[in-house]
Protein backbone atom coordinates (compact mmCIF):
# COMPACT_ATOMS: atom_id res chain seq x y z
CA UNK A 1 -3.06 198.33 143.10
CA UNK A 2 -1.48 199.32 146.29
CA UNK A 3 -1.03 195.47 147.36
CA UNK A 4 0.76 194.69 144.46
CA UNK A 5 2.87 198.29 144.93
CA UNK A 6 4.02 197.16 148.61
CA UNK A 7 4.32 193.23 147.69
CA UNK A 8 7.00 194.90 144.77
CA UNK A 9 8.84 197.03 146.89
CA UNK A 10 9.48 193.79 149.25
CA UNK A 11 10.80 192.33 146.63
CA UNK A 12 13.27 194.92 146.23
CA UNK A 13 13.81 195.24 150.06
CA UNK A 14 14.89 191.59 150.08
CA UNK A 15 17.31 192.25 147.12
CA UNK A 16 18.52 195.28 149.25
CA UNK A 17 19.22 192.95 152.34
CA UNK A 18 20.42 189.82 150.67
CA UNK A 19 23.12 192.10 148.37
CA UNK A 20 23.89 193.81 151.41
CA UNK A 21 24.40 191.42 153.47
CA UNK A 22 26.47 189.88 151.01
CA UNK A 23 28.37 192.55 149.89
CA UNK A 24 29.49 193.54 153.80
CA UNK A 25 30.41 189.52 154.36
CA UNK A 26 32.22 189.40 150.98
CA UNK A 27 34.08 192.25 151.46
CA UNK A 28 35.21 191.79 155.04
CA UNK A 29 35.64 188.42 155.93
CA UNK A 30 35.75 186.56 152.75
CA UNK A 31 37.07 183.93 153.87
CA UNK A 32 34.72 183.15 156.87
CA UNK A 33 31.87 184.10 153.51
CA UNK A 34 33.76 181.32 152.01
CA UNK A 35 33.05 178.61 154.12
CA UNK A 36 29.85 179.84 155.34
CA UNK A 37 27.61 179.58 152.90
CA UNK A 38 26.89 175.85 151.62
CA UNK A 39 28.20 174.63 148.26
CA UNK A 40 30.86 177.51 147.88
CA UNK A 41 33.65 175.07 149.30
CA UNK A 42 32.36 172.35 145.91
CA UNK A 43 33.03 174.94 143.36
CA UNK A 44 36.50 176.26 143.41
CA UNK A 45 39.68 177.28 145.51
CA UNK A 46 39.24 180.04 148.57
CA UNK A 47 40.03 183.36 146.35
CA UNK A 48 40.40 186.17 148.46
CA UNK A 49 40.30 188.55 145.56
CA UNK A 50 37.92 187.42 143.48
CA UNK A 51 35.11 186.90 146.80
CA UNK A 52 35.45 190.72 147.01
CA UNK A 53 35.09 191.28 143.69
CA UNK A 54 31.53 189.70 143.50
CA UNK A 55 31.49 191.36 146.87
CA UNK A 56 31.61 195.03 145.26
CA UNK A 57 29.47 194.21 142.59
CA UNK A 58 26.75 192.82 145.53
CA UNK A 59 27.38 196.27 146.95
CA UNK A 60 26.66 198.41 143.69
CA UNK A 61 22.91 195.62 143.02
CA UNK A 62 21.75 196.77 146.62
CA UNK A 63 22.48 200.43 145.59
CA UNK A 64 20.69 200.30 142.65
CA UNK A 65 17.60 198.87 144.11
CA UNK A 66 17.63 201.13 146.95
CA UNK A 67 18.44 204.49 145.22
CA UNK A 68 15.51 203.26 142.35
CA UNK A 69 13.32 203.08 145.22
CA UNK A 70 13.36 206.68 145.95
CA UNK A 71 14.86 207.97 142.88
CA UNK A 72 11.41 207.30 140.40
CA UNK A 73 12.33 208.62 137.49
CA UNK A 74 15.51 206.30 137.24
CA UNK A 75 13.93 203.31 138.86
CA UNK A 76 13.57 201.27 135.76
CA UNK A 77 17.33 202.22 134.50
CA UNK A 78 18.84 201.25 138.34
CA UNK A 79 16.33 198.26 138.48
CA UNK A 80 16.80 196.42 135.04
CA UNK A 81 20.89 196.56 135.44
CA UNK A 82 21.01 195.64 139.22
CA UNK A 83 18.30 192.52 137.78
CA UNK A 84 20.75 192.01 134.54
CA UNK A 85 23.65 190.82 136.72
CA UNK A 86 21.52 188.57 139.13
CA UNK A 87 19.77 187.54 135.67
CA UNK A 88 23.51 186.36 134.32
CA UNK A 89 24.32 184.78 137.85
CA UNK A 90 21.50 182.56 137.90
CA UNK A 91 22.35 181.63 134.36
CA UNK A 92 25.62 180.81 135.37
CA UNK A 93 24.71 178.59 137.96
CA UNK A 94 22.58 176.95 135.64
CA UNK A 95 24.89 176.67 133.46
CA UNK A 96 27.37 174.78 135.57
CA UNK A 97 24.58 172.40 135.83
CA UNK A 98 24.18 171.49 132.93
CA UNK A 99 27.68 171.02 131.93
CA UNK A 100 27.92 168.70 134.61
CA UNK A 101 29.90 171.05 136.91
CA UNK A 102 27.57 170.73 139.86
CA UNK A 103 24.23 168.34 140.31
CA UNK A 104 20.81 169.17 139.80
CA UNK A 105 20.50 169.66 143.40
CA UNK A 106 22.40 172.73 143.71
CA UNK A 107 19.28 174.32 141.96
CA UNK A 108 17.25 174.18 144.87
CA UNK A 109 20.06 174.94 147.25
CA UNK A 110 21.14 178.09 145.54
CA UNK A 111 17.17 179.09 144.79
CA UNK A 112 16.93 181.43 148.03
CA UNK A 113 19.80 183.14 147.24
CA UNK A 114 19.91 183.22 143.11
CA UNK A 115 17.30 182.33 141.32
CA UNK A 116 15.00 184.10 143.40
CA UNK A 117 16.62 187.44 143.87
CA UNK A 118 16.87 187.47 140.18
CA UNK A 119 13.22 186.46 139.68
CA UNK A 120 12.23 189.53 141.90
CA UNK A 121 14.34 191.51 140.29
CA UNK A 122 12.46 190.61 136.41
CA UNK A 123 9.09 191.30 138.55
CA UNK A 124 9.58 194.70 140.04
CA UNK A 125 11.09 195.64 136.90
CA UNK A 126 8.27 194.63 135.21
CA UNK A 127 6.19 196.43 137.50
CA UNK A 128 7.99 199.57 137.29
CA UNK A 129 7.58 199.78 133.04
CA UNK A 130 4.16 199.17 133.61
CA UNK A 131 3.73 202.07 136.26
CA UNK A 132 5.96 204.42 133.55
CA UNK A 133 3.71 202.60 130.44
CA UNK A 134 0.21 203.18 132.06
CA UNK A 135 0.83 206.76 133.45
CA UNK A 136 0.25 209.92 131.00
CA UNK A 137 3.23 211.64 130.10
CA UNK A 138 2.83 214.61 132.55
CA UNK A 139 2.45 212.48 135.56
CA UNK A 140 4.48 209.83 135.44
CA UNK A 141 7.43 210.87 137.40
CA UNK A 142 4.13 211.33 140.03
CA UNK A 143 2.82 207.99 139.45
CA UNK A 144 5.88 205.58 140.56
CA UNK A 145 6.73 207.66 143.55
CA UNK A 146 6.48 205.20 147.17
């Protein structure tokens, strides 16, 4: 059980760094974010305003993973919406797909840095209702702790 307790939480630690780091770049040099990372160029017209926008909601996903970390007894709440959003990003990159927007390629491409984060996300999730599910009632604040 402990295995599958630290291969969760670096799940969430690589949601932490990826939203972080994407969050920072977004917000500070959107531009050089911009042409940085690949495909962003294919899909639309630099947007200084709109990078930091996604930026700031990056920012708020990292929170939420790293304040469920420590903060138990809200982990599921601060888990499931950080993992909604990447849930509705992915889908949206999917989407573009298959409306012809961008190739099938682009699912690979993006993988690392979309489908995957969201795919943790659904897992430690998961993992945390389970923890909450499985634990009596007067230890289960106990139970989840790190």
């Amino acid at each position: 059980m402990q295995a599958i307790k630290y291969l969760v939480l670096g799940m969430v630690w690589f949601n932490v760094v990826l939203a972080g780091w994407l969050s920072i770049h977004m917000l500070y040099d959107p531009e050089g974010w911009y042409y940085f990372v690949p495909g962003v160029t294919d899909t639309g017209f630099f947007n200084q305003h709109f990078i930091r926008d996604i930026g700031i909601i990056q920012g708020f996903v990292a929170a939420a993973f790293v304040v469920g970390i420590y903060r138990t007894e809200r982990r599921i709440e601060l888990w499931a919406a950080a993992t909604l959003w990447l849930i509705a990003h992915g889908a949206f990159h999917l989407w573009e797909v298959a409306v012809g927007i961008c190739s099938a390629s682009v699912i690979v491409r993006d993988f690392p840095a979309v489908s995957l984060p969201a795919i943790f996300g659904i897992a430690a999730t998961a993992w945390a209702w389970s923890q909450r599910q499985n634990a009596p009632a007067s230890t289960r604040t106990a139970s989840l702790s790190i």
